[in-house]
PDB file of N, CA and C in Angstrom:
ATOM      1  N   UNK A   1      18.139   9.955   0.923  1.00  0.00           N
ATOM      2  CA  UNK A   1      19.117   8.887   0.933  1.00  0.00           C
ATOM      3  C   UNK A   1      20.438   9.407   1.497  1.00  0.00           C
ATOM      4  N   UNK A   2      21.057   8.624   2.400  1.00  0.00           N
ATOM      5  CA  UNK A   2      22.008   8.613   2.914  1.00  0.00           C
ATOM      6  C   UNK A   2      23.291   9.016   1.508  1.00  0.00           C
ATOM      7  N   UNK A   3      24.177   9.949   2.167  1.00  0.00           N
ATOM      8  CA  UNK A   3      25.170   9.922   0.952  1.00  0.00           C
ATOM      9  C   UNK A   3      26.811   8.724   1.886  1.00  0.00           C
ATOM     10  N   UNK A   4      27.092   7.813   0.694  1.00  0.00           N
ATOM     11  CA  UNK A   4      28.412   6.827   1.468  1.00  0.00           C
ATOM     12  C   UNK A   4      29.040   7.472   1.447  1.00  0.00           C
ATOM     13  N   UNK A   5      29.447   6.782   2.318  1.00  0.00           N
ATOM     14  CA  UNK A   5      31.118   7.331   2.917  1.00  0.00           C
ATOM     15  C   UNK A   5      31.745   5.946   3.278  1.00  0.00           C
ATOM     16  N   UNK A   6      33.103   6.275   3.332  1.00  0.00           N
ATOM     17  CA  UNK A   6      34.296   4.843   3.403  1.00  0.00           C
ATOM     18  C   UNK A   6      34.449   4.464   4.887  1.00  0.00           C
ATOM     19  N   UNK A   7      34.051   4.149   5.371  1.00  0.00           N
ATOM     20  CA  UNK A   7      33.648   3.654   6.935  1.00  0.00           C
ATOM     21  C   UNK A   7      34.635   2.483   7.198  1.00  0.00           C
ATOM     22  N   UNK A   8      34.656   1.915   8.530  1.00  0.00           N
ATOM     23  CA  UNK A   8      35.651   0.672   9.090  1.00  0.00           C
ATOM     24  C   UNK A   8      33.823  -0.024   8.948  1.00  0.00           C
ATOM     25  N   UNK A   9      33.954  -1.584   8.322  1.00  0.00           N
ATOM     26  CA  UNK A   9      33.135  -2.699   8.877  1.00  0.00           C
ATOM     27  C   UNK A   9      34.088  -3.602   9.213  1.00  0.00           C
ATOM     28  N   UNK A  10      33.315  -4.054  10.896  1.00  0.00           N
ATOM     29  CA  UNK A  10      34.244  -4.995  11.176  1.00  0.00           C
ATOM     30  C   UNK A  10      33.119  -6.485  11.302  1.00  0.00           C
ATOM     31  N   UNK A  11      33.658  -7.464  10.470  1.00  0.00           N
ATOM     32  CA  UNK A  11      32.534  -8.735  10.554  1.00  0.00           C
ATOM     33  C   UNK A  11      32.820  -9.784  11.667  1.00  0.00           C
ATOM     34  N   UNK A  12      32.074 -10.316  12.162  1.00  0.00           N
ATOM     35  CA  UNK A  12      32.138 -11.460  13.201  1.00  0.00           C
ATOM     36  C   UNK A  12      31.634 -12.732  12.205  1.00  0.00           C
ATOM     37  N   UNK A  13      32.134 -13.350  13.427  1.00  0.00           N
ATOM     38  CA  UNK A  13      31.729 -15.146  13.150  1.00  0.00           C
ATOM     39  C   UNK A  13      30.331 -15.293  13.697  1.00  0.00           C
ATOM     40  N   UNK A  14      30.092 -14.841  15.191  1.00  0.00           N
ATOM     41  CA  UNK A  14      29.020 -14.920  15.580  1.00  0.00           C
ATOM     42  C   UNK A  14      28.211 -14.050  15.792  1.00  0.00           C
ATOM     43  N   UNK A  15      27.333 -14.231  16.257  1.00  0.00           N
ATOM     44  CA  UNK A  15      25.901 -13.031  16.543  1.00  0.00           C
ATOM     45  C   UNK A  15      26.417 -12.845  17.895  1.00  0.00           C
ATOM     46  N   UNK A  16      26.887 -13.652  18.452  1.00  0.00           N
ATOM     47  CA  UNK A  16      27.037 -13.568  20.161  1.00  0.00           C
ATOM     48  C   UNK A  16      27.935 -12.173  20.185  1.00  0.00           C
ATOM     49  N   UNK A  17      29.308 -12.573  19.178  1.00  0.00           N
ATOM     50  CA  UNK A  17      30.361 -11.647  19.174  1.00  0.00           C
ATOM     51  C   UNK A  17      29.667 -10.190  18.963  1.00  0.00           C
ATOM     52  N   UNK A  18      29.085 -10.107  17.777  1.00  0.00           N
ATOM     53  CA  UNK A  18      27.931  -8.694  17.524  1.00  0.00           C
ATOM     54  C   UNK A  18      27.909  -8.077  18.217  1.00  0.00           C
ATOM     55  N   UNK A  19      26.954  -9.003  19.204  1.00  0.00           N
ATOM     56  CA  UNK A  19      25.982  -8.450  20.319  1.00  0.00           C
ATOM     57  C   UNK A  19      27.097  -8.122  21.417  1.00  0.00           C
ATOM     58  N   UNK A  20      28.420  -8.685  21.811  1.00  0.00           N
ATOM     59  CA  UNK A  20      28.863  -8.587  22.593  1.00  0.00           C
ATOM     60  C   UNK A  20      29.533  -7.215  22.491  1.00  0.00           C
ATOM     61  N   UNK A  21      30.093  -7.033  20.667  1.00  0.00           N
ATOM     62  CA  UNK A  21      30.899  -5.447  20.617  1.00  0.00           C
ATOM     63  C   UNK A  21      30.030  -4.370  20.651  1.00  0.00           C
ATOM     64  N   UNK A  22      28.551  -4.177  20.515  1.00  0.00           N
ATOM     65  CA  UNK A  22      27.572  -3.480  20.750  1.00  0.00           C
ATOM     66  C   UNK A  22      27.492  -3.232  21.930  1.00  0.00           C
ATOM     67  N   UNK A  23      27.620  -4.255  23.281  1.00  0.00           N
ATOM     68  CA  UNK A  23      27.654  -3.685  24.894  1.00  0.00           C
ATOM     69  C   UNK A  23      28.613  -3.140  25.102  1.00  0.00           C
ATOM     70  N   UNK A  24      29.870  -3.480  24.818  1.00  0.00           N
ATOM     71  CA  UNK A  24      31.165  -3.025  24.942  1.00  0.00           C
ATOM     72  C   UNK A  24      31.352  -1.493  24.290  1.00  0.00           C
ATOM     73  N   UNK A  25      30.953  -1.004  23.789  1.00  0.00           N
ATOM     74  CA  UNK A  25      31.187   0.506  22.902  1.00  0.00           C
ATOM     75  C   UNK A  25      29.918   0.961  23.516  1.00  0.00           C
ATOM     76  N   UNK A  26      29.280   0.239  23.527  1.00  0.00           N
ATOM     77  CA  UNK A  26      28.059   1.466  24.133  1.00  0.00           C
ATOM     78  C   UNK A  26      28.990   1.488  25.693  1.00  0.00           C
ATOM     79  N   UNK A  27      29.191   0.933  26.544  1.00  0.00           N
ATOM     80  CA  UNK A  27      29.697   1.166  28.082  1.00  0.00           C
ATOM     81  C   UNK A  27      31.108   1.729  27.703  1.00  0.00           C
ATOM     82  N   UNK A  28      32.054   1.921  26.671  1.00  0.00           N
ATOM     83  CA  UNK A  28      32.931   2.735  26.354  1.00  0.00           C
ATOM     84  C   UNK A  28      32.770   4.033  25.794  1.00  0.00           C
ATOM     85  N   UNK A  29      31.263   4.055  24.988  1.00  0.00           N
ATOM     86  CA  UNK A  29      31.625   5.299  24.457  1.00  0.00           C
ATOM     87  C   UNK A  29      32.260   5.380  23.051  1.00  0.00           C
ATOM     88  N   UNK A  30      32.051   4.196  22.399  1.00  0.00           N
ATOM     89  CA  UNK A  30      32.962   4.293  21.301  1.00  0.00           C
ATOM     90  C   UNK A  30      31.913   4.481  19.986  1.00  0.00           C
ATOM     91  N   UNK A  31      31.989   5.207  19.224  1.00  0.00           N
ATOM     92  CA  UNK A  31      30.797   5.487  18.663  1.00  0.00           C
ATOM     93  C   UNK A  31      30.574   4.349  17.433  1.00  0.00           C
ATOM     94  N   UNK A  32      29.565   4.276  16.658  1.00  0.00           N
ATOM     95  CA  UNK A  32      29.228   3.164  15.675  1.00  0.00           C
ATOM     96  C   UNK A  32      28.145   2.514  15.901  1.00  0.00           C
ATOM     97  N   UNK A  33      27.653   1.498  14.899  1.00  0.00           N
ATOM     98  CA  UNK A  33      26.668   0.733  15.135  1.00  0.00           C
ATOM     99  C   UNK A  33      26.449  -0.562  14.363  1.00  0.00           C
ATOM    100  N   UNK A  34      25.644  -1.396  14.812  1.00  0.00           N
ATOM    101  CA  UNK A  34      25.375  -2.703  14.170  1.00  0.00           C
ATOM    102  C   UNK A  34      24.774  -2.496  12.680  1.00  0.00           C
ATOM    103  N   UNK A  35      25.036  -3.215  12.155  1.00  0.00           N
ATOM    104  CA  UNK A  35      24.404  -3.040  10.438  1.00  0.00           C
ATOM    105  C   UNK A  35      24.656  -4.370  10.347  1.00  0.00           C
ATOM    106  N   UNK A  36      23.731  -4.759   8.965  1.00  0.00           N
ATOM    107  CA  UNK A  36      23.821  -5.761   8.166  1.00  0.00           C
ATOM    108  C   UNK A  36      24.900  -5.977   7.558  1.00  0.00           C
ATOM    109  N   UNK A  37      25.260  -6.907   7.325  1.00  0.00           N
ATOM    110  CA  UNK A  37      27.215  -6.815   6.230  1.00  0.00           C
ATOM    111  C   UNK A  37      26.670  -6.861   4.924  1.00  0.00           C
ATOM    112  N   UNK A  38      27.446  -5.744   4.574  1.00  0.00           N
ATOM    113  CA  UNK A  38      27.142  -5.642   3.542  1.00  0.00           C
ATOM    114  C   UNK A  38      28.096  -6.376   2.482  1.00  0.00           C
ATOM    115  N   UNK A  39      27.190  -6.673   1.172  1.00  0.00           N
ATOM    116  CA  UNK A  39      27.375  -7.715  -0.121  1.00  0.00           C
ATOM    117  C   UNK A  39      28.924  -7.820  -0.291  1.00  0.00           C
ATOM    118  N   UNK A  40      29.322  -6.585  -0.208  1.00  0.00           N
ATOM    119  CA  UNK A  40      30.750  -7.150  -0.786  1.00  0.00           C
ATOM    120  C   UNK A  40      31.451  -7.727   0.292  1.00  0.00           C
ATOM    121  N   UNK A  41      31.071  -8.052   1.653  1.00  0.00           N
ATOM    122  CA  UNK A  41      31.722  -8.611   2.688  1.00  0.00           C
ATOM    123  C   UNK A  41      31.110  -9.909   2.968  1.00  0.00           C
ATOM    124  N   UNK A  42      32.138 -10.925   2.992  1.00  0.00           N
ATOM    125  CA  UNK A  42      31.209 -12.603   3.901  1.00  0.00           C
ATOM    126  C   UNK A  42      31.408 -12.132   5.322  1.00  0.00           C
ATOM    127  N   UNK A  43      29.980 -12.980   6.225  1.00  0.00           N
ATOM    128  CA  UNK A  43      30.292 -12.986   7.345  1.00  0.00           C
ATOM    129  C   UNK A  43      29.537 -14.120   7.982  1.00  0.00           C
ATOM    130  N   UNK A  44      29.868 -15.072   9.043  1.00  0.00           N
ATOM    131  CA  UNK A  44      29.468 -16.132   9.037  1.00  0.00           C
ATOM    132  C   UNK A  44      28.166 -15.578  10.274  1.00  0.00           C
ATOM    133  N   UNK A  45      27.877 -14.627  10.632  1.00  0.00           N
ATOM    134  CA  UNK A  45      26.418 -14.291  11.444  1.00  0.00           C
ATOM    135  C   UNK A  45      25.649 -13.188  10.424  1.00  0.00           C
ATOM    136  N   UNK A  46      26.351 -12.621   9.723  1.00  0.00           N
ATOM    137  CA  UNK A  46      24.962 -11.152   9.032  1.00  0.00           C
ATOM    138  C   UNK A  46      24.904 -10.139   9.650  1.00  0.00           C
ATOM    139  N   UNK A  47      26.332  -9.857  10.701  1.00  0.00           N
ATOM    140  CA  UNK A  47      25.966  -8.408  11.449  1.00  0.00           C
ATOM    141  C   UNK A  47      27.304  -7.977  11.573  1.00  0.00           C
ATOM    142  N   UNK A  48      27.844  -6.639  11.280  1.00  0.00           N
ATOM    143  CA  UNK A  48      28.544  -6.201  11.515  1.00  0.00           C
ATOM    144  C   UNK A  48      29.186  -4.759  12.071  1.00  0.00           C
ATOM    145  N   UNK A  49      29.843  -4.409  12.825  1.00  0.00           N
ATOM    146  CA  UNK A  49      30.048  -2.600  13.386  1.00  0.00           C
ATOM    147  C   UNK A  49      30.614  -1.859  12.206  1.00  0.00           C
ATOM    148  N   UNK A  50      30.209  -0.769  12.267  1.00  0.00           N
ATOM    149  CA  UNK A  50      29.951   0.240  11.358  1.00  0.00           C
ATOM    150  C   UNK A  50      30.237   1.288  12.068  1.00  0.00           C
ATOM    151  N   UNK A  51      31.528   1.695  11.785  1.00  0.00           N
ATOM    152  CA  UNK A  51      32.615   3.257  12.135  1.00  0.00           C
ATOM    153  C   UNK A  51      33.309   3.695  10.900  1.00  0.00           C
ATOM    154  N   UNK A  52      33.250   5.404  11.699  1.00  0.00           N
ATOM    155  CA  UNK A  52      34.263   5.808  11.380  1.00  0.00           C
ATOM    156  C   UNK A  52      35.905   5.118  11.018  1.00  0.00           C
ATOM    157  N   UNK A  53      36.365   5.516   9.984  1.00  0.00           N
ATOM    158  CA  UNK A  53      37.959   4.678   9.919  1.00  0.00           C
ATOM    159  C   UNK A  53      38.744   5.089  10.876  1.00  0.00           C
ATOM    160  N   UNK A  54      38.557   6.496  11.432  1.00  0.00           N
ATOM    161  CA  UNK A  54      39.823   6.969  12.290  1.00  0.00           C
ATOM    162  C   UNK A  54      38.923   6.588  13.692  1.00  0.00           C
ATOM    163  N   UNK A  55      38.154   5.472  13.890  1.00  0.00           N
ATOM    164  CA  UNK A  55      38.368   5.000  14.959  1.00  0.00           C
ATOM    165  C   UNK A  55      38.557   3.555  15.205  1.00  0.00           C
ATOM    166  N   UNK A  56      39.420   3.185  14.188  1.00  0.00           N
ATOM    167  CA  UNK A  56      40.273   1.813  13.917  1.00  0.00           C
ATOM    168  C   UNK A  56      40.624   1.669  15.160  1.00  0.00           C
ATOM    169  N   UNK A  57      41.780   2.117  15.830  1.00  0.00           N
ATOM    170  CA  UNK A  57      42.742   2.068  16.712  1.00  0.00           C
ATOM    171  C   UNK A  57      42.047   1.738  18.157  1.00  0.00           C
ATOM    172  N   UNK A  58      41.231   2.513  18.211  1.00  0.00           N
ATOM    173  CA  UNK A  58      40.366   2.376  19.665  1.00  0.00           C
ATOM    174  C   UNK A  58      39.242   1.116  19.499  1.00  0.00           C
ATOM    175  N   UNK A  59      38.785   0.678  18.349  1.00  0.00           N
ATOM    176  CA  UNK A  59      38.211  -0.669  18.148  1.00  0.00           C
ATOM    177  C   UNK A  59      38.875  -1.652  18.223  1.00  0.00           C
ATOM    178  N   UNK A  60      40.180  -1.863  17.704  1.00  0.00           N
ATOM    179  CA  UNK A  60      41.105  -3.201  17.683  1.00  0.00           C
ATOM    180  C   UNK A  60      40.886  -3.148  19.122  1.00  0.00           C
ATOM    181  N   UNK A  61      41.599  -2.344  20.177  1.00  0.00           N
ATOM    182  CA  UNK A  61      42.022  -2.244  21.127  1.00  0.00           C
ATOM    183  C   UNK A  61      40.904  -2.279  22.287  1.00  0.00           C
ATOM    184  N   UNK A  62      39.571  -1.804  21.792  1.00  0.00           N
ATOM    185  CA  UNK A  62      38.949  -2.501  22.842  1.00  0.00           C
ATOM    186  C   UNK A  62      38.398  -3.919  22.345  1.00  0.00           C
ATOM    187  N   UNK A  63      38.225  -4.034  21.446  1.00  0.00           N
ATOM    188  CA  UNK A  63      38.259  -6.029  20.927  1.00  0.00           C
ATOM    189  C   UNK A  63      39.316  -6.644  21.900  1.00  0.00           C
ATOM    190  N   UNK A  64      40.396  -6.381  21.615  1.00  0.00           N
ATOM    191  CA  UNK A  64      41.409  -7.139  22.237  1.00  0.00           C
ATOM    192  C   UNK A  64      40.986  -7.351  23.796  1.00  0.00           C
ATOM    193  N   UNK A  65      40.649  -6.113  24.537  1.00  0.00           N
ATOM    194  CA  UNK A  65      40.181  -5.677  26.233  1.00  0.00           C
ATOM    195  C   UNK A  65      39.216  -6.875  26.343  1.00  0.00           C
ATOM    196  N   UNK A  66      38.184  -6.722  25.608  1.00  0.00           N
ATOM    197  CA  UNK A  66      37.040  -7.473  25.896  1.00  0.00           C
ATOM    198  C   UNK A  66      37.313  -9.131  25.184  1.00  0.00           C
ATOM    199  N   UNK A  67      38.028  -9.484  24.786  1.00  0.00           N
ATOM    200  CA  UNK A  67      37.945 -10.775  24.076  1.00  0.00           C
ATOM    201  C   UNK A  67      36.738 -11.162  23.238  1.00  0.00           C
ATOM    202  N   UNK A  68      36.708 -10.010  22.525  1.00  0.00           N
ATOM    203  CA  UNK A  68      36.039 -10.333  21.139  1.00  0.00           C
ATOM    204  C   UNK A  68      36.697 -10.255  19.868  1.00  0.00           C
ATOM    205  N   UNK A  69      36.459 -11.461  19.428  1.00  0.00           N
ATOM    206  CA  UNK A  69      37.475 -11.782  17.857  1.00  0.00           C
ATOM    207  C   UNK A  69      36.181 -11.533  16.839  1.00  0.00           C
ATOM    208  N   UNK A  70      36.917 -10.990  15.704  1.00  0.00           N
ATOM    209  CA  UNK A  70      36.380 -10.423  14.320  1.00  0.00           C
ATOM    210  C   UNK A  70      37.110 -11.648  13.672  1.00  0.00           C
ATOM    211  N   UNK A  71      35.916 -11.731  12.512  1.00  0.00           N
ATOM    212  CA  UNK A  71      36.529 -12.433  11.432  1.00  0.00           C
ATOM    213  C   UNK A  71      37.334 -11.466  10.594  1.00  0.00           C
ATOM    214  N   UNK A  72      36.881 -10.199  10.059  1.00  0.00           N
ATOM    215  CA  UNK A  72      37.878  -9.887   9.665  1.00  0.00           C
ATOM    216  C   UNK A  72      37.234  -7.698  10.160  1.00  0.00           C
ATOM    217  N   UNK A  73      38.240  -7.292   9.012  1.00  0.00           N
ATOM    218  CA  UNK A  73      37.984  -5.754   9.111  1.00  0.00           C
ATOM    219  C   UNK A  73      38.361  -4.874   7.918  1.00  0.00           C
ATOM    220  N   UNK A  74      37.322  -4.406   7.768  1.00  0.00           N
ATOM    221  CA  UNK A  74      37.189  -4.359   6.003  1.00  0.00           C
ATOM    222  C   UNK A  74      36.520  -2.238   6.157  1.00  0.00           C
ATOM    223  N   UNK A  75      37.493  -1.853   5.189  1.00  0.00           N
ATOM    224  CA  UNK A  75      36.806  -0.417   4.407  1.00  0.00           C
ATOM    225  C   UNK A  75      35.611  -0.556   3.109  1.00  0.00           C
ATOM    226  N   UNK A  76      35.014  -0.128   3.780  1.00  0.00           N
ATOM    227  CA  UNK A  76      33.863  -0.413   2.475  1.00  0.00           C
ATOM    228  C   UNK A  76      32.862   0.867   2.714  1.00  0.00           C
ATOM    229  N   UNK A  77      32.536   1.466   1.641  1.00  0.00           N
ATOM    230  CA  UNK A  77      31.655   2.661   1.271  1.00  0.00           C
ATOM    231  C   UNK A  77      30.141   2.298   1.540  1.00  0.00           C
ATOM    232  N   UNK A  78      30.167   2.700   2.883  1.00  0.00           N
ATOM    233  CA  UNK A  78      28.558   2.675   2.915  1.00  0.00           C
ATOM    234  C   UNK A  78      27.579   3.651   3.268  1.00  0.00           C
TER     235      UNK A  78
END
């Protein structure tokens, strides 16, 4: 079993959005991955990116590049 750690989840509205920050970091290089949202988070699709916290800064910022909106962005131990 995986041991948690306090990670960035960032949740979307849509699956589209998901899928869209998944092309975008993979062609950047930005490391992380899709996961399920987890319980203590709502999310109106069921998928969310899963980072490191100290790569907050370079996620807002390529969201913003690419015009993908998060519902929100949440620390949670996973």
């Amino acid at each position: 079993m995986r041991k948690k750690e306090l990670k960035l989840v960032v949740a979307f509205h849509t699956t589209a959005d998901a899928m869209a920050m998944e092309k975008a970091c993979k062609e950047k290089s930005v490391p992380g991955r899709l996961i399920p949202v987890p319980r203590s988070v709502s999310a109106g699709c069921g998928l969310a990116w899963c980072a490191a916290l100290e790569e907050r800064g370079q996620i807002v910022e390529l969201m913003q590049n690419a015009g993908i909106e998060e519902e929100a962005l949440h620390e949670c131990m996973i």
